[in-house]
Protein backbone atom coordinates (compact mmCIF):
# COMPACT_ATOMS: atom_id res chain seq x y z
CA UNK A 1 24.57 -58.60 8.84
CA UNK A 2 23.22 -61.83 10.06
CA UNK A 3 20.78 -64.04 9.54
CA UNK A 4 17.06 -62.97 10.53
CA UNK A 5 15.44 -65.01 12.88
CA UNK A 6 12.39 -67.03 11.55
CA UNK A 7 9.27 -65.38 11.80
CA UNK A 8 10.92 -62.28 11.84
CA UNK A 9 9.40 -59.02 9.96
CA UNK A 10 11.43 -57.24 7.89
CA UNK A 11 9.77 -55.41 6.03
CA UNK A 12 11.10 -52.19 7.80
CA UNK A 13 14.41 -52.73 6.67
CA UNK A 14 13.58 -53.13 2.98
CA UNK A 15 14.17 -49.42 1.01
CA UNK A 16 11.57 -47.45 1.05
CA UNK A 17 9.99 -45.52 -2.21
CA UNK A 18 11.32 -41.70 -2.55
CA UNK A 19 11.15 -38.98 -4.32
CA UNK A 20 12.65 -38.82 -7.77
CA UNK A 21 14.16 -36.05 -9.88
CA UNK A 22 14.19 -36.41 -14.04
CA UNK A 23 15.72 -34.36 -15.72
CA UNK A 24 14.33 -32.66 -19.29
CA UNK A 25 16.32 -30.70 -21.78
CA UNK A 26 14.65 -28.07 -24.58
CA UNK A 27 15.53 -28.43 -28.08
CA UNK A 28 18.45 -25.63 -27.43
CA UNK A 29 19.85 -26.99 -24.11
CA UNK A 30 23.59 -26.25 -23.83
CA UNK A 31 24.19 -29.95 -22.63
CA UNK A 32 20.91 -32.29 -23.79
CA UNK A 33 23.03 -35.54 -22.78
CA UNK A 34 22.59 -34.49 -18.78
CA UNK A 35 18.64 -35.31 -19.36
CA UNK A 36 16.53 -38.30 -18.78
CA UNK A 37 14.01 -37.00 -21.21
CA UNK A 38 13.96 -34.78 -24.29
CA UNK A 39 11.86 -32.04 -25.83
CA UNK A 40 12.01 -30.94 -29.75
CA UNK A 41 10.54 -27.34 -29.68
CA UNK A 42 6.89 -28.68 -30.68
CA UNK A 43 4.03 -29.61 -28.22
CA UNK A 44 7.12 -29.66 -25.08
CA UNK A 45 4.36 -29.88 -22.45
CA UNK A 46 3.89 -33.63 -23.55
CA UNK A 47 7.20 -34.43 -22.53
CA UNK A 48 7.08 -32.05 -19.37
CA UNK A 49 3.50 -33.64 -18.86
CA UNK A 50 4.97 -37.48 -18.95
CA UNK A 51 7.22 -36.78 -16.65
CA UNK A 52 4.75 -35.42 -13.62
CA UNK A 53 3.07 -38.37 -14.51
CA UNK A 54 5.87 -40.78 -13.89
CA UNK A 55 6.38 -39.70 -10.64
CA UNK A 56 3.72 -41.03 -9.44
CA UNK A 57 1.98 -40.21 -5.93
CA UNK A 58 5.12 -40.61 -4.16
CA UNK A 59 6.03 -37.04 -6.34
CA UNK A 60 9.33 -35.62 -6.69
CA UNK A 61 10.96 -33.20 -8.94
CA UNK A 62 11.23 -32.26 -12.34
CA UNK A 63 14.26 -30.22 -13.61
CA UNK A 64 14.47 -28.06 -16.62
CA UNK A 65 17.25 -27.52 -17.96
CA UNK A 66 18.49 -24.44 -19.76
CA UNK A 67 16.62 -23.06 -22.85
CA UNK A 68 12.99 -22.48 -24.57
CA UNK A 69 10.01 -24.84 -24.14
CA UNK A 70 7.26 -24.40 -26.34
CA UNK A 71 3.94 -24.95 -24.82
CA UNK A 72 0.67 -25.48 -26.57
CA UNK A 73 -1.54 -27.13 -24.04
CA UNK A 74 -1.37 -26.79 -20.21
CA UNK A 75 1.08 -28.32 -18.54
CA UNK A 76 -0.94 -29.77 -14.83
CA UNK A 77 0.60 -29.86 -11.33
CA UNK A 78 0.63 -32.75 -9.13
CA UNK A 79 0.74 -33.73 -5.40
CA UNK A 80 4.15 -33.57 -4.27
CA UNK A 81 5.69 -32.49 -7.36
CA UNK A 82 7.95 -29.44 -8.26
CA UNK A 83 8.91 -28.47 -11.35
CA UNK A 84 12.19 -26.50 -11.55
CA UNK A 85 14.51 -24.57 -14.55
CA UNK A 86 17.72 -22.89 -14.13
CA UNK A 87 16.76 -19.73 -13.40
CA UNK A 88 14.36 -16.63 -14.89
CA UNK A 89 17.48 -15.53 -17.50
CA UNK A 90 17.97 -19.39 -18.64
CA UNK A 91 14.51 -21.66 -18.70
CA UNK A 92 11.39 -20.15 -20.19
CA UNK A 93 7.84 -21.68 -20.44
CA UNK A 94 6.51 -19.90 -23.63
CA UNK A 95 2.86 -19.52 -24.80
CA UNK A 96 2.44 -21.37 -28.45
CA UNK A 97 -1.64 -21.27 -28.36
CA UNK A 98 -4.31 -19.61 -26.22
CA UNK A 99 -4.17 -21.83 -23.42
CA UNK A 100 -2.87 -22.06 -19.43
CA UNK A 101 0.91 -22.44 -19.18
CA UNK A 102 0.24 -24.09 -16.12
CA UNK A 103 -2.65 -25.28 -14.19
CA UNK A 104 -5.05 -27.56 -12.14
CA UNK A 105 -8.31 -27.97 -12.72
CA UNK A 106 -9.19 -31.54 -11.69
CA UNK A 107 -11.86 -32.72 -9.40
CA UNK A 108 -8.95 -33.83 -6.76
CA UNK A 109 -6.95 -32.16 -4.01
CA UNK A 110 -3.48 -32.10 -4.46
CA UNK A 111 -1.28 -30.66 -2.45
CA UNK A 112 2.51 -29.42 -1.81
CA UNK A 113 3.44 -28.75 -5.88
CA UNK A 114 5.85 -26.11 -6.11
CA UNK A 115 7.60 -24.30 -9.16
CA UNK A 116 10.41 -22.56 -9.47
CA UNK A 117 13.20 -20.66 -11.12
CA UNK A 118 12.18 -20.04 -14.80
CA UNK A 119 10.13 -18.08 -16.77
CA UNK A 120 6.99 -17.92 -18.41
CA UNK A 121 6.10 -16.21 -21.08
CA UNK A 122 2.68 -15.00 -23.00
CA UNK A 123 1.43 -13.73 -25.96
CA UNK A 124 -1.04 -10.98 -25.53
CA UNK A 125 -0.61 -9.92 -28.82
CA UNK A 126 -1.44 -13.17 -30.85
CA UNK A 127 -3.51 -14.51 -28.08
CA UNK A 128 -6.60 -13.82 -26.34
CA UNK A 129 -6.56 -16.07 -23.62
CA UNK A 130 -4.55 -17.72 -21.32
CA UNK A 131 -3.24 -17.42 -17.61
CA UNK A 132 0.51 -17.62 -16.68
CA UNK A 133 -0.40 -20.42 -14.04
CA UNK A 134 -3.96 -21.09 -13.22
CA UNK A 135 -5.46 -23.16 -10.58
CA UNK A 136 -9.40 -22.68 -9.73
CA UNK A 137 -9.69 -25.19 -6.81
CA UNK A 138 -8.56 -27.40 -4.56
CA UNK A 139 -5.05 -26.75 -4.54
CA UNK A 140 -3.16 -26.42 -1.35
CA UNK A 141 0.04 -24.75 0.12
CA UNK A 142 1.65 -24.18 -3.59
CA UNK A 143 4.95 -22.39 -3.53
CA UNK A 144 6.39 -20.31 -5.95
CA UNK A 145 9.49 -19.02 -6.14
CA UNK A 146 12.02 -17.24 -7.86
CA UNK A 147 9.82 -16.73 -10.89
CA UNK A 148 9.46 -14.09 -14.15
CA UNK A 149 5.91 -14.28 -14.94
CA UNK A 150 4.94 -11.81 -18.02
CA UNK A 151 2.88 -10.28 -21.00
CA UNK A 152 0.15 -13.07 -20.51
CA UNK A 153 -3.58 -12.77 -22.16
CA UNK A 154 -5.22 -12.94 -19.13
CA UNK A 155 -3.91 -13.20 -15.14
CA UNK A 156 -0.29 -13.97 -14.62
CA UNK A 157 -1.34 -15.94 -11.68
CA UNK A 158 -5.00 -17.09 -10.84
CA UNK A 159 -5.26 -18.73 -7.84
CA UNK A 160 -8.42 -17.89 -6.47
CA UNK A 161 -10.31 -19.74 -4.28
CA UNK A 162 -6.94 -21.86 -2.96
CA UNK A 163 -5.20 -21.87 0.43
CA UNK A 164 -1.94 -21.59 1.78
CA UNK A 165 0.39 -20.61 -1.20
CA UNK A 166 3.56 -19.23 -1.07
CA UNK A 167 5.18 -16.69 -3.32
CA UNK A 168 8.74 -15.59 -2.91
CA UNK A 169 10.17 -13.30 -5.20
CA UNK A 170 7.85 -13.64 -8.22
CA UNK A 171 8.20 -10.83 -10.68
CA UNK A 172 5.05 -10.50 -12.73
CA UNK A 173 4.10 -7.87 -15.07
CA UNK A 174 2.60 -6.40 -18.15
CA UNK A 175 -0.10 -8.89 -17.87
CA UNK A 176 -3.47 -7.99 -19.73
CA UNK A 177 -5.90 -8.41 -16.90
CA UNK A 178 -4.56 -8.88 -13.19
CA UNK A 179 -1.20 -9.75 -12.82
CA UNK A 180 -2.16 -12.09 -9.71
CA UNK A 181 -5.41 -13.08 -8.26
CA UNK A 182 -4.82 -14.41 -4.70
CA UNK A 183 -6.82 -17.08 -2.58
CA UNK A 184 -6.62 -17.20 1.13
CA UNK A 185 -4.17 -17.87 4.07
CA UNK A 186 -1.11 -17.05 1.22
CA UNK A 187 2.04 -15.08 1.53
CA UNK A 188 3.90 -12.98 -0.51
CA UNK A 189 7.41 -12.45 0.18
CA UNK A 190 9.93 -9.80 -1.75
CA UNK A 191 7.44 -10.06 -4.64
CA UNK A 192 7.25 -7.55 -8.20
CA UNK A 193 3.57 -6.73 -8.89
CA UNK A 194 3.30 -4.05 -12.34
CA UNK A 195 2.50 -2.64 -15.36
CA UNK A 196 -1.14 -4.19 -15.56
CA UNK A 197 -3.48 -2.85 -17.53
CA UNK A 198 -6.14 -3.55 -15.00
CA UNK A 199 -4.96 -4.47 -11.51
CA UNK A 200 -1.90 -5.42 -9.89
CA UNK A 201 -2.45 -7.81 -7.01
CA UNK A 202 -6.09 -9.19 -6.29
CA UNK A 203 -6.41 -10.74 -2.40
CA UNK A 204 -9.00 -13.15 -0.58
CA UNK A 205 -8.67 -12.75 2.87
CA UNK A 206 -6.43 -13.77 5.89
CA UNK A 207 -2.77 -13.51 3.53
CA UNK A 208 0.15 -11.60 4.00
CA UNK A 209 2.16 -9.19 1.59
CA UNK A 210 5.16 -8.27 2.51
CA UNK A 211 8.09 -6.14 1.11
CA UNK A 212 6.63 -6.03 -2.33
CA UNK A 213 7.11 -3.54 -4.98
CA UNK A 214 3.56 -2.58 -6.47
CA UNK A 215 4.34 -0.42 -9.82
CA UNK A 216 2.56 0.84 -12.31
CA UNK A 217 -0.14 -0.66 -12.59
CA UNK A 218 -2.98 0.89 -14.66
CA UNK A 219 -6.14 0.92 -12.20
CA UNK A 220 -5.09 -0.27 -8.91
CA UNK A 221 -2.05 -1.58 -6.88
CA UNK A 222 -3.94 -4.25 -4.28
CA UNK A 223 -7.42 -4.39 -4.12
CA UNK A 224 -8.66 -5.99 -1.57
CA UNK A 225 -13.07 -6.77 -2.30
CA UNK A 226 -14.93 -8.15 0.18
CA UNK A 227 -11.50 -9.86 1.68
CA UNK A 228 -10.90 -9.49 5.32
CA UNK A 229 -7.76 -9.92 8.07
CA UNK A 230 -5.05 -9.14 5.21
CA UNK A 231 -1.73 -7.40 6.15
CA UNK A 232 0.31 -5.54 3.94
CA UNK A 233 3.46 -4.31 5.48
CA UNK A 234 6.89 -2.60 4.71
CA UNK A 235 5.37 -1.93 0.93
CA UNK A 236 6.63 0.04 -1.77
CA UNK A 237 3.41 1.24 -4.07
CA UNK A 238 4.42 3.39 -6.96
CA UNK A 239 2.47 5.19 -9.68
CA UNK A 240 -0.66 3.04 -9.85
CA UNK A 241 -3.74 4.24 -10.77
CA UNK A 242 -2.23 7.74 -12.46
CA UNK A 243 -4.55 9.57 -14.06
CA UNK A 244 -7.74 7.74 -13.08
CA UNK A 245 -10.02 9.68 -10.80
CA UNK A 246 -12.99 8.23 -8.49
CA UNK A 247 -12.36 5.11 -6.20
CA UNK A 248 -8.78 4.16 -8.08
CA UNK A 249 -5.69 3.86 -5.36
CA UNK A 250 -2.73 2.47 -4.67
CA UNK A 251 -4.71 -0.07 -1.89
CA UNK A 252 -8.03 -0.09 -2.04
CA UNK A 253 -10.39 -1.97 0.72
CA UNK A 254 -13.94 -2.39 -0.26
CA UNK A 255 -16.28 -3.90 2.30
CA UNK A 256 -13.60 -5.12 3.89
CA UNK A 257 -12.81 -5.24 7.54
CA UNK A 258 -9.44 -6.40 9.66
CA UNK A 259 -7.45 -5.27 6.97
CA UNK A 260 -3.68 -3.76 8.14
CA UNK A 261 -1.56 -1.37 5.65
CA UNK A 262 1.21 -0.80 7.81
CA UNK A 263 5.04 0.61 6.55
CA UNK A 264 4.35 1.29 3.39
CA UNK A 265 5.93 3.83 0.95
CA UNK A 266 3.11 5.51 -1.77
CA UNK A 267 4.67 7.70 -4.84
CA UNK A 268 2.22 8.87 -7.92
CA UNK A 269 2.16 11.20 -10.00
CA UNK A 270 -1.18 12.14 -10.72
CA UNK A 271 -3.67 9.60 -8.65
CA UNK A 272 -6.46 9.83 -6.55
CA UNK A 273 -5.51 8.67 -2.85
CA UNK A 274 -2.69 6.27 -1.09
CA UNK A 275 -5.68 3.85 0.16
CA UNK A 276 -9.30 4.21 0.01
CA UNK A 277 -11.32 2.34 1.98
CA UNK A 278 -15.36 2.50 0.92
CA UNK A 279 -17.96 0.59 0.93
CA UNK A 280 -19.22 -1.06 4.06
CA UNK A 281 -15.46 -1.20 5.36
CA UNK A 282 -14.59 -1.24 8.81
CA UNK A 283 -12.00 -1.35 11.67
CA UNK A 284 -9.01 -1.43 8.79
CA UNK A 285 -5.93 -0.13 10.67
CA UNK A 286 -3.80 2.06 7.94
CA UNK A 287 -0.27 2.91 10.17
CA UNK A 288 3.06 4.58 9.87
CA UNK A 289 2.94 4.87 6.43
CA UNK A 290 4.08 7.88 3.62
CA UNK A 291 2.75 9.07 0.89
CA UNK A 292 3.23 11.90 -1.60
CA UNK A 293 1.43 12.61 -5.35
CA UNK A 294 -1.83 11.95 -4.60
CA UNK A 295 -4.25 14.50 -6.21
CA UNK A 296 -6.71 13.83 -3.50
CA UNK A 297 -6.92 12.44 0.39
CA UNK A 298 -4.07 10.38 0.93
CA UNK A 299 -5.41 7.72 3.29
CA UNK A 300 -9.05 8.52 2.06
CA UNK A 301 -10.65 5.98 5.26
CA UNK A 302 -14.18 4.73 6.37
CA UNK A 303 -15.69 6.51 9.39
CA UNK A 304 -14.55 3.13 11.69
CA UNK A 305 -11.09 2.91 10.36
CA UNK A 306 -8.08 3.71 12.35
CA UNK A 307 -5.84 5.76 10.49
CA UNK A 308 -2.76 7.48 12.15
CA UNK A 309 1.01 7.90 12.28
CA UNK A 310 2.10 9.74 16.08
CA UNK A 311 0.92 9.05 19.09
CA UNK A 312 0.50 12.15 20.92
CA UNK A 313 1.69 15.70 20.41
CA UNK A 314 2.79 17.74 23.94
CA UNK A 315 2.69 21.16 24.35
CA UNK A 316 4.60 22.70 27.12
CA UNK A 317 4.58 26.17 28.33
CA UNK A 318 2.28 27.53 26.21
CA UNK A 319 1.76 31.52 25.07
CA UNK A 320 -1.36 33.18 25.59
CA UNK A 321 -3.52 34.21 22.98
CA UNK A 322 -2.32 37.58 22.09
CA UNK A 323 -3.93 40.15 19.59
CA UNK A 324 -0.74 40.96 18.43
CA UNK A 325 2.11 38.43 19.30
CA UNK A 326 3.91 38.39 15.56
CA UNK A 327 2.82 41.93 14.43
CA UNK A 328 2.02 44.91 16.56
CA UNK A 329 0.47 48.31 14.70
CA UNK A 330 2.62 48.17 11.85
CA UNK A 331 2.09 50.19 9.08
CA UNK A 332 -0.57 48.83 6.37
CA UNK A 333 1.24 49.38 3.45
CA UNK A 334 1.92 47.75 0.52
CA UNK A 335 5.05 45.75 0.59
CA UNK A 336 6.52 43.23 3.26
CA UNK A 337 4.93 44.24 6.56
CA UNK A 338 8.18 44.10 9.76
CA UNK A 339 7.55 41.19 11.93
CA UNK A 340 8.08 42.81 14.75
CA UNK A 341 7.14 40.12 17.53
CA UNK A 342 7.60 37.03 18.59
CA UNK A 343 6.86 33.70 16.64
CA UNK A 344 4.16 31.14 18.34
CA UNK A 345 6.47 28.89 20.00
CA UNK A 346 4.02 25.97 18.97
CA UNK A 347 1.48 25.98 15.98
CA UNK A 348 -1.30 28.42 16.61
CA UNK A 349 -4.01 29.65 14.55
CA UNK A 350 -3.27 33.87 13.74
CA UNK A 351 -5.61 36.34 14.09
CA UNK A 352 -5.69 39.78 12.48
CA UNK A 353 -6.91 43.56 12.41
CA UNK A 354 -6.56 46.24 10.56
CA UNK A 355 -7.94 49.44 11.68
CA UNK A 356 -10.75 51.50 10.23
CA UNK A 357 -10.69 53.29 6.68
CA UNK A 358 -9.09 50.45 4.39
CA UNK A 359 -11.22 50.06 1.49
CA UNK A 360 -9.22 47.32 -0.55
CA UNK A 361 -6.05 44.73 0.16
CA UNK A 362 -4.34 41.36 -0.79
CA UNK A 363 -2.73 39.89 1.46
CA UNK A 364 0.22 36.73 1.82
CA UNK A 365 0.87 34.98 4.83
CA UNK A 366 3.62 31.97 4.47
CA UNK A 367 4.94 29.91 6.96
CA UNK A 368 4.85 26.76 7.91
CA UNK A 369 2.90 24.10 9.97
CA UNK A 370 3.07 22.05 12.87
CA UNK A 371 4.35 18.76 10.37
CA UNK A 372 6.97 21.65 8.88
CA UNK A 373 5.26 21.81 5.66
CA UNK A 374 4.95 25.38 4.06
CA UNK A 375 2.08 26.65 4.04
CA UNK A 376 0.63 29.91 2.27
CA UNK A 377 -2.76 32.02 2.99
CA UNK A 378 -4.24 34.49 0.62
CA UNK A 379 -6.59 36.70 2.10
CA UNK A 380 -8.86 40.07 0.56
CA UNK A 381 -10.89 42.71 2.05
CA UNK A 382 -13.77 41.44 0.14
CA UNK A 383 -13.57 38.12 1.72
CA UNK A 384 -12.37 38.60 5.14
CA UNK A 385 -13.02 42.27 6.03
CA UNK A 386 -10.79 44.10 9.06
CA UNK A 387 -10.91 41.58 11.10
CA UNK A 388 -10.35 37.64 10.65
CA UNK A 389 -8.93 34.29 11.76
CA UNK A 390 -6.25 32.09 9.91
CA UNK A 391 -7.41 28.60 8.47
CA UNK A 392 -4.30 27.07 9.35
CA UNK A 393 -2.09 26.82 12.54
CA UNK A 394 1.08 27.99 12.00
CA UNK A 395 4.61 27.06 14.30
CA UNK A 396 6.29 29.59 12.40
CA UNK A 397 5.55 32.94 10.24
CA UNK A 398 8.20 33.72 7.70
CA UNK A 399 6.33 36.09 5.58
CA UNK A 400 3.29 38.86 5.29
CA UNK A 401 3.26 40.75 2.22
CA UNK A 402 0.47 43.48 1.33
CA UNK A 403 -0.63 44.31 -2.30
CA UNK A 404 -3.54 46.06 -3.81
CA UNK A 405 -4.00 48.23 -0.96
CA UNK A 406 -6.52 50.86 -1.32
CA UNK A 407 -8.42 53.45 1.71
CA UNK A 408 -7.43 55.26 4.26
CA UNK A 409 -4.02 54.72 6.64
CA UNK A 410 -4.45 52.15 8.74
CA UNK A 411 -1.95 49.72 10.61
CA UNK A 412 -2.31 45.85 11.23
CA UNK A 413 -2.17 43.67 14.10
CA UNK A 414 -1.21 40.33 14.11
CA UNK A 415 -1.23 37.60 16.94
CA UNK A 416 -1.94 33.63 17.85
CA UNK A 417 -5.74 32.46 19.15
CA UNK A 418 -6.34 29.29 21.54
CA UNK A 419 -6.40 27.13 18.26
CA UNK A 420 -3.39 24.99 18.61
CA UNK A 421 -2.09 23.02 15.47
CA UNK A 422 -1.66 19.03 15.50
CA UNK A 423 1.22 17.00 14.13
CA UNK A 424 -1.11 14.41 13.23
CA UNK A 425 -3.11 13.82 10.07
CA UNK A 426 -6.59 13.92 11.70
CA UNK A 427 -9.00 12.33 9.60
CA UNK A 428 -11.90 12.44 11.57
CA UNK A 429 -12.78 14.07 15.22
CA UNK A 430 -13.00 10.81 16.78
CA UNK A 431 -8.85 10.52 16.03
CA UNK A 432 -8.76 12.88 19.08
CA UNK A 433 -8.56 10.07 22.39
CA UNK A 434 -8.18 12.06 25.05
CA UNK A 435 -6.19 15.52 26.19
CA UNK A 436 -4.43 16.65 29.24
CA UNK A 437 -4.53 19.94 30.64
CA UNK A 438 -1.88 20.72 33.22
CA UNK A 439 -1.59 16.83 34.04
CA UNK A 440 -5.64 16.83 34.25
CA UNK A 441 -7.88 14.84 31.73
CA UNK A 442 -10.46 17.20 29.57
CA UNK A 443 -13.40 16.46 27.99
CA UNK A 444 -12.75 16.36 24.12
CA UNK A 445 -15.42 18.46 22.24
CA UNK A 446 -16.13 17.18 18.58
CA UNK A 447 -17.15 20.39 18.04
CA UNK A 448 -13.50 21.95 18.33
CA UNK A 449 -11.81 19.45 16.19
CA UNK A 450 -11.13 20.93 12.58
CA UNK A 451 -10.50 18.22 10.20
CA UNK A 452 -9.32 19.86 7.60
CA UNK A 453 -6.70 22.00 9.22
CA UNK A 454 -5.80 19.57 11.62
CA UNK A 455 -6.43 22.09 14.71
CA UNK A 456 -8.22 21.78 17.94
CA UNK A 457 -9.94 24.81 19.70
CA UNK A 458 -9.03 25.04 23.49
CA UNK A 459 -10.83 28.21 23.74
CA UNK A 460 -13.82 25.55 25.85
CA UNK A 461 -11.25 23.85 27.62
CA UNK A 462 -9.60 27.43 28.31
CA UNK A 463 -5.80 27.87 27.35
CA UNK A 464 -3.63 30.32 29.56
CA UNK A 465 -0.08 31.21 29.81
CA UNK A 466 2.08 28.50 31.06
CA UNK A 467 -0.19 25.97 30.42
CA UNK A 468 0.39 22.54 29.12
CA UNK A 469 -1.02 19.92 26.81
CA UNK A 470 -1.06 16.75 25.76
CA UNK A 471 -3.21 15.22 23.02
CA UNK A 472 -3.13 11.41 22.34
CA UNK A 473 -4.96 9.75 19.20
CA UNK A 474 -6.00 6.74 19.01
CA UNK A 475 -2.65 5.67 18.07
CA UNK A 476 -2.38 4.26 21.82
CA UNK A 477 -5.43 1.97 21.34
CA UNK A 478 -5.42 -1.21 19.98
CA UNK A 479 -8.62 -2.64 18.47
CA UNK A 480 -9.77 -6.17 19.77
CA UNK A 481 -12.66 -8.06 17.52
């Protein structure tokens, strides 16, 4: 290289400061000689806490190698600084006194501190207090990753009132209190939320959770308080909240609005609802999602929440209504009564009579229902009398069995009303958009939506043979705030 000309500024070809990575070893390290710095099993956040310091503003990263590090004060993060092990099976961060394993609660913003790849573990036995990592303000676009985050006093992860973190696949469980408290504008990728004994993942607004598994946690999976504009998608939320009645849930959205729960997969055992949303909660849309063990509603929703799974159901070629389409003056006799008709070709609601002189009868309908569940109806002569009307719709009637019969012979009629049965969960009788009659738009009557049986009553709109329907929710609309 020559000779710079005089008056010539060089400073841009001097080296420039960068990032540096020191290395620390634990008292049981495999191979202590590969480290700049070592800890003795005593007090290791001093060392680990020396070495963030070191690094100065320019930041860079601090490895961990294998083994235990004792930690008896919290160890603080740093602008531009990660701190890294060798993975959640060979470094571990474990609690020695009631304190934060790691935290920052200066006056500052710092920004960009990551860790990763190691494990931290609590004491929630000796201990009373204490979060896994713990960061109450000012603290911007942290990432997490490949962390094992467990049996901590308090929250595994407290990071409320922050912005922009990232966690990607962070296992964190049997925590005392939440396993992680969110702030705002964070995601959650491939993450391992359980076995709280309050609840699992706590969220501010405007984050994303995706692909998590939510598991047993005691109370609730996500709760989402006051916290708006948060998607949850492709979800697997297991056996949270068991056992607890009232407003406990897998997801639950309390005056919240602009929430999304979308893909998600809900098992219990014994709990109240998939997601309630209460409160003063509004326009949260809850999609495409399946649920099964809930003791109550499954997708118990505000009045203004959009709640659905198909877009429209079609009906073509439709029966009549016929007095007695499955059954026609069969003997009323105890036993299995003949079906001796035809089946309704699409969910309809039954109707039956018996004729005069029957003083006294139990009788079983089973089929099944327009989403091909079975479905069973018990009715008595005390309760229903000669003549009466199904709850349900049924698509198909696979059984009618009389006991108890007492009175006079009779014989029994059955056949299908103007009641046809929906595939969709209808929550409330708004979830009906608009229908189609013959290719021309009807008026939709509030009055002849049944919630509860998920039926809707064309006997207004007037339902003939050869007729046919189509009913669209308000899966087709898309809301716009």
């Amino acid at each position: 290289m020559g000779v710079a000309a005089r008056g010539m500024d060089i400073r841009h070809w001097l080296p420039k400061p960068v990032a540096a990575t020191l290395i620390v070893s634990a008292y049981n390290s495999l191979h202590p000689e590969r480290a700049d710095f070592h800890c003795i099993g005593v007090n290791d956040q001093v060392v680990i806490q020396a070495v963030i310091d070191a690094l100065g503003a320019i930041g860079g990263m601090v490895v961990l190698l294998e083994g235990d590090y004792s930690i008896t004060s919290p160890i603080t993060l740093a602008t531009n600084v990660g701190i890294r092990g060798q993975g959640v099976t060979a470094t571990s961060l474990r609690q020695a006194a009631a304190v934060n394993i790691i935290e920052y609660t200066g006056g500052g913003l710092i920004s960009f501190p990551s860790v990763e790849s190691l494990q931290i573990v609590g004491d929630k036995v000796t201990y009373a207090t204490g979060h896994g990592i713990f960061c109450n303000a000012n603290v911007y676009d942290l990432v997490l990753r490949d962390l094992f985050i467990s049996y901590m006093p308090e929250k595994g992860i407290y990071c409320q009132n922050m912005w922009g973190h990232v966690y990607i696949e962070v296992v964190v469980e049997y925590c005392e209190n939440y396993c992680i408290q969110m702030g705002s504008n964070g995601k959650l990728f491939g993450c391992k939320i359980g076995y709280s004994d309050e609840i699992g993942l706590v969220l501010a607004s405007n984050n994303l959770v995706q692909g998590c598994e939510i598991i047993g946690n005691d109370k609730q999976g996500i709760y989402s308080g006051g916290a708006n504009l948060n998607s949850i998608i492709g979800c697997s939320l297991r056996q949270n909240s068991d056992g607890h009645p009232g407003s406990y849930a897998d997801i639950r959205l309390f005056d919240a609005y602009g929430n999304i729960v979308k893909g998600c997969i809900f098992q219990g055992t014994d709990h109240k609802s998939a997601v309630i949303s209460n409160g003063t909660s509004h326009d949260n849309v809850v999609q495409g999602n399946y649920s099964e063990g809930t003791t109550g509603t499954p997708f118990d929703v505000s009045d203004s929440d959009i709640c659905y799974q198909r877009h429209s159901d079609l009906f073509m070629d439709v029966l009549a209504a016929s007095a007695n389409l499955i059954v026609n003056a069969q003997n009323f006799v105890d036993g299995a009564i003949a079906l001796t008709g035809v089946q309704p070709k699409y969910p309809r609601g039954l109707v039956f009579a018996i004729t005069a002189g029957v003083t006294e009868y139990t009788l079983t309908v089973v089929g099944t229902n327009g989403k091909g569940q079975t479905i069973t109806e018990v009715y008595t002569f005390a309760d229903d009398g000669l003549a009466w009307s199904s709850d349900n719709a049924f698509d198909e009637v696979t059984s009618i069995t009389l006991a108890d019969r007492a009175g006079a012979a009779a014989t029994i009629d059955v056949g299908i009303d103007e009641r046809l049965g929906l595939q969709n969960l209808i929550y409330e009788t708004s979830d009906i958009w608009k229908i189609m009659k013959n290719g021309v738009k009807q008026i939709v009557a509030a009055a002849q939506v049944d919630v509860e049986y998920d039926t809707y009553d064309m006997s207004v709109i007037t339902l003939a043979a050869t007729d046919d329907f189509e009913i669209w929710y308000r899966s087709n609309l898309n809301i716009i705030g």
